[in-house]
N, C-alpha and C. Protein backbone atom coordinates (compact mmCIF):
# COMPACT_ATOMS: atom_id res chain seq x y z
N UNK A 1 0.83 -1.19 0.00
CA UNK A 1 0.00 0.00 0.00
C UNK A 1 0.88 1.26 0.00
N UNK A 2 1.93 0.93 0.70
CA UNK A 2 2.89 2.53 0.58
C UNK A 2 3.58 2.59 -0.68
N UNK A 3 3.90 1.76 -1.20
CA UNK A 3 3.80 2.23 -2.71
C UNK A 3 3.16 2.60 -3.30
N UNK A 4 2.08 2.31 -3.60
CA UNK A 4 0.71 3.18 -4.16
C UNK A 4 0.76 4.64 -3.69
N UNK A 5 0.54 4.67 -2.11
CA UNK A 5 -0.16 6.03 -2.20
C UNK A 5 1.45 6.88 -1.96
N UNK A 6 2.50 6.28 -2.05
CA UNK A 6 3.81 7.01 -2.13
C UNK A 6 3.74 7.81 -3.42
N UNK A 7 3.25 6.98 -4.54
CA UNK A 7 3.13 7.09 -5.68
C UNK A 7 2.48 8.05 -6.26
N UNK A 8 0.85 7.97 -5.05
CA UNK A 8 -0.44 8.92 -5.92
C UNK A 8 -0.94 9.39 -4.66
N UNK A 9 -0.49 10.39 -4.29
CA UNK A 9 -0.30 11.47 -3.31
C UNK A 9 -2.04 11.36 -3.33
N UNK A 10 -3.20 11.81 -4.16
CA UNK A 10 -4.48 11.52 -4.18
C UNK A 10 -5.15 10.34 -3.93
N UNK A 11 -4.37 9.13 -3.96
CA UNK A 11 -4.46 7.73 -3.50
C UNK A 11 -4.74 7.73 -2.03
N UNK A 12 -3.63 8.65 -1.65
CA UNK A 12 -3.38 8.24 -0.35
C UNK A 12 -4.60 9.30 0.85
N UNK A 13 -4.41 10.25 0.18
CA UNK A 13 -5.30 11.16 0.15
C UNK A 13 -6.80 10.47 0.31
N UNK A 14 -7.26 10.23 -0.32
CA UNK A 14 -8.80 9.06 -0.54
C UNK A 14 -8.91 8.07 0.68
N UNK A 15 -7.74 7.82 1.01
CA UNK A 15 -7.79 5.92 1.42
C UNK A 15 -8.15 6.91 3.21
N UNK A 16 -7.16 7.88 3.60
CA UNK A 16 -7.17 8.59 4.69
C UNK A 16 -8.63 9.35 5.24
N UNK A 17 -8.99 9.84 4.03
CA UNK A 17 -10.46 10.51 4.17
C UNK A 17 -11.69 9.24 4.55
N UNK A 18 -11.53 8.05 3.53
CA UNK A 18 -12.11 6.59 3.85
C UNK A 18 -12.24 6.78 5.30
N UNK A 19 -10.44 6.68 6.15
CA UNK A 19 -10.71 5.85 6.78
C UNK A 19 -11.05 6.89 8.03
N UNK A 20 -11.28 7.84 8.04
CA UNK A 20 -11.69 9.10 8.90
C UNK A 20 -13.97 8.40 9.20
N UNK A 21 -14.24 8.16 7.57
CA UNK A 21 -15.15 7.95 8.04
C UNK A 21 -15.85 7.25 9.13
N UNK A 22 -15.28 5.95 8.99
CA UNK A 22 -15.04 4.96 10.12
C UNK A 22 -15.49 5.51 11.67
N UNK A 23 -14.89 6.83 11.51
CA UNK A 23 -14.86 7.81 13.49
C UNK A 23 -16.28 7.58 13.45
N UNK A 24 -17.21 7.97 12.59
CA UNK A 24 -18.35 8.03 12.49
C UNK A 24 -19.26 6.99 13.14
N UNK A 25 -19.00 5.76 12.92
CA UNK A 25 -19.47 4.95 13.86
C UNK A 25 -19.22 4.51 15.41
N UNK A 26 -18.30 5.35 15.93
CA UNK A 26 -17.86 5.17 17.48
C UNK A 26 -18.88 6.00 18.23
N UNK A 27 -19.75 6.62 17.18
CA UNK A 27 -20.74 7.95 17.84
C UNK A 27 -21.97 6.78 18.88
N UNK A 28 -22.54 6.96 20.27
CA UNK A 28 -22.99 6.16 20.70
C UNK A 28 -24.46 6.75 20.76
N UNK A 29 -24.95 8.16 19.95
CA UNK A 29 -25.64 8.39 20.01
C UNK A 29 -26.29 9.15 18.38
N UNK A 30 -27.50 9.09 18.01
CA UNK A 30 -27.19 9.29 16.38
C UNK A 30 -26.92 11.14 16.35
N UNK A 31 -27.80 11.81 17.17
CA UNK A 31 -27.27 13.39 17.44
C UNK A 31 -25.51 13.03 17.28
N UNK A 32 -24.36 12.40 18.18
CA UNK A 32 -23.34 12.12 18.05
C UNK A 32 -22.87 12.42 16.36
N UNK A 33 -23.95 11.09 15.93
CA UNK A 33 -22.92 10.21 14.59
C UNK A 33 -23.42 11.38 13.58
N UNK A 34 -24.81 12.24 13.52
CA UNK A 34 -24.98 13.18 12.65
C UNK A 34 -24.03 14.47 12.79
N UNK A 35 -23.27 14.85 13.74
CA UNK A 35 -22.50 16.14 14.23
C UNK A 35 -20.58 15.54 13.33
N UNK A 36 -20.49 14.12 13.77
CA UNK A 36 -19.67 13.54 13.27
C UNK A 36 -19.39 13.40 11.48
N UNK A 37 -20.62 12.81 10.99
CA UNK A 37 -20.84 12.90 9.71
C UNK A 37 -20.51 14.20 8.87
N UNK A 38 -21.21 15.64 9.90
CA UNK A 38 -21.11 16.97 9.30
C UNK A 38 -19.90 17.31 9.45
N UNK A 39 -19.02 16.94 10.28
CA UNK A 39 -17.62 17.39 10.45
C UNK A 39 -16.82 16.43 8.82
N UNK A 40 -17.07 15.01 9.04
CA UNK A 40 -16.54 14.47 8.05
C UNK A 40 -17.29 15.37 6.60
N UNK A 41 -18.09 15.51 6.25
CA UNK A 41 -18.33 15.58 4.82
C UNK A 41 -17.71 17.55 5.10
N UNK A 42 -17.44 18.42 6.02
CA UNK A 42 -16.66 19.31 5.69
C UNK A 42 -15.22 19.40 5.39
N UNK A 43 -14.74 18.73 5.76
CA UNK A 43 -13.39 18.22 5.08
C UNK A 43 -12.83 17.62 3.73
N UNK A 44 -13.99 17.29 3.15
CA UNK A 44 -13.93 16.88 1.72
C UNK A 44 -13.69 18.18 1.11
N UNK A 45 -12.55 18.23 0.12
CA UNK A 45 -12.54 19.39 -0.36
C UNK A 45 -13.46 19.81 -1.28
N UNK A 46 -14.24 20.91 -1.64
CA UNK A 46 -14.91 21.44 -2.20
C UNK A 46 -15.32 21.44 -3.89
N UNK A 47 -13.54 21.34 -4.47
CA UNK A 47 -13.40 20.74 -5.78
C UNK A 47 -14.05 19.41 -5.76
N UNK A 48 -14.27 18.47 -4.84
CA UNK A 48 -14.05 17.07 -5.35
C UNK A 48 -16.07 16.57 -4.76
N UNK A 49 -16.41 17.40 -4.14
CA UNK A 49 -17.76 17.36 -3.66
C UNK A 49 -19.24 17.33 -4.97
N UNK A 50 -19.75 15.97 -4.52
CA UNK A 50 -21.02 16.05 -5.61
C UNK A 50 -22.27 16.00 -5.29
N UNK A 51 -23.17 16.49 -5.93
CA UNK A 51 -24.81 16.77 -5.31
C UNK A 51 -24.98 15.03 -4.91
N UNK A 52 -25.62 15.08 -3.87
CA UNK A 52 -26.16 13.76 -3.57
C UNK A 52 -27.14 13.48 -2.30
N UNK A 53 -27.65 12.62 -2.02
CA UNK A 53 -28.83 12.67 -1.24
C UNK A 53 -27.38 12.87 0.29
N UNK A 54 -26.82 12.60 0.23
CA UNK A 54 -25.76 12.35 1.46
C UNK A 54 -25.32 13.79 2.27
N UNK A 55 -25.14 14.64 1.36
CA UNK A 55 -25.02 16.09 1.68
C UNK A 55 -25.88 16.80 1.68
N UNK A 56 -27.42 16.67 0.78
CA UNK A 56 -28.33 17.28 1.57
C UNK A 56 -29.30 16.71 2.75
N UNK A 57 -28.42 15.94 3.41
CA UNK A 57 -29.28 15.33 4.63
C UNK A 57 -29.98 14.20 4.74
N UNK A 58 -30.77 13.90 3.06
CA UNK A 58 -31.43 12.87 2.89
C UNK A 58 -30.98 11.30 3.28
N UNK A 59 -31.88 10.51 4.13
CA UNK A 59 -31.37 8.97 4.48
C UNK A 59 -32.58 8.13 3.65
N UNK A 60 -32.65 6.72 3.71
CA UNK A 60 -33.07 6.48 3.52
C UNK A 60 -34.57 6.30 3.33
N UNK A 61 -34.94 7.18 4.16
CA UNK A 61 -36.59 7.50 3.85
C UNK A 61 -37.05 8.75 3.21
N UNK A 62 -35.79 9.39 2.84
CA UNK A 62 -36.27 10.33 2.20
C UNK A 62 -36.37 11.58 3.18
N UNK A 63 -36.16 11.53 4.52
CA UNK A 63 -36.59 13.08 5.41
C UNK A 63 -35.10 13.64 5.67
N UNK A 64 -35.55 14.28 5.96
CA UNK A 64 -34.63 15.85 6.08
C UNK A 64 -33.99 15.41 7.97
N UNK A 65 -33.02 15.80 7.83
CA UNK A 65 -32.74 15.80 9.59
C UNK A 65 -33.15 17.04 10.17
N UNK A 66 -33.25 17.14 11.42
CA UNK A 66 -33.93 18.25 11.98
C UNK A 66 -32.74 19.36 12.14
């Protein structure tokens, strides 16, 4: 693996942001894991960000978080 992302500086970049998400589930409460989530998806840089149900809040049923 350290060849790769030695290699592709954006490789490594990706695999790190991945594994940030992960924090997200140590949340023991979902208020927690939603405050967590918003911290993670602000760190995605801005260039690389795409419309999706994930960033405007939407889960699987379709509602809005409060």
């Amino acid at each position: 693996m350290e060849t790769w992302t030695g290699a592709f500086p954006q490789l490594l970049a990706a695999y790190e942001h991945k594994e940030r998400f992960y924090g997200i589930w140590d949340a023991t409460t979902r208020l927690q894991a939603e405050a967590a989530l918003d911290e993670w998806i602000a760190t995605i840089p801005k260039a690389k960000r795409k419309s999706g149900a994930i960033w405007s809040g939407q889960w699987e049923t379709g509602a809005k978080r409060p």
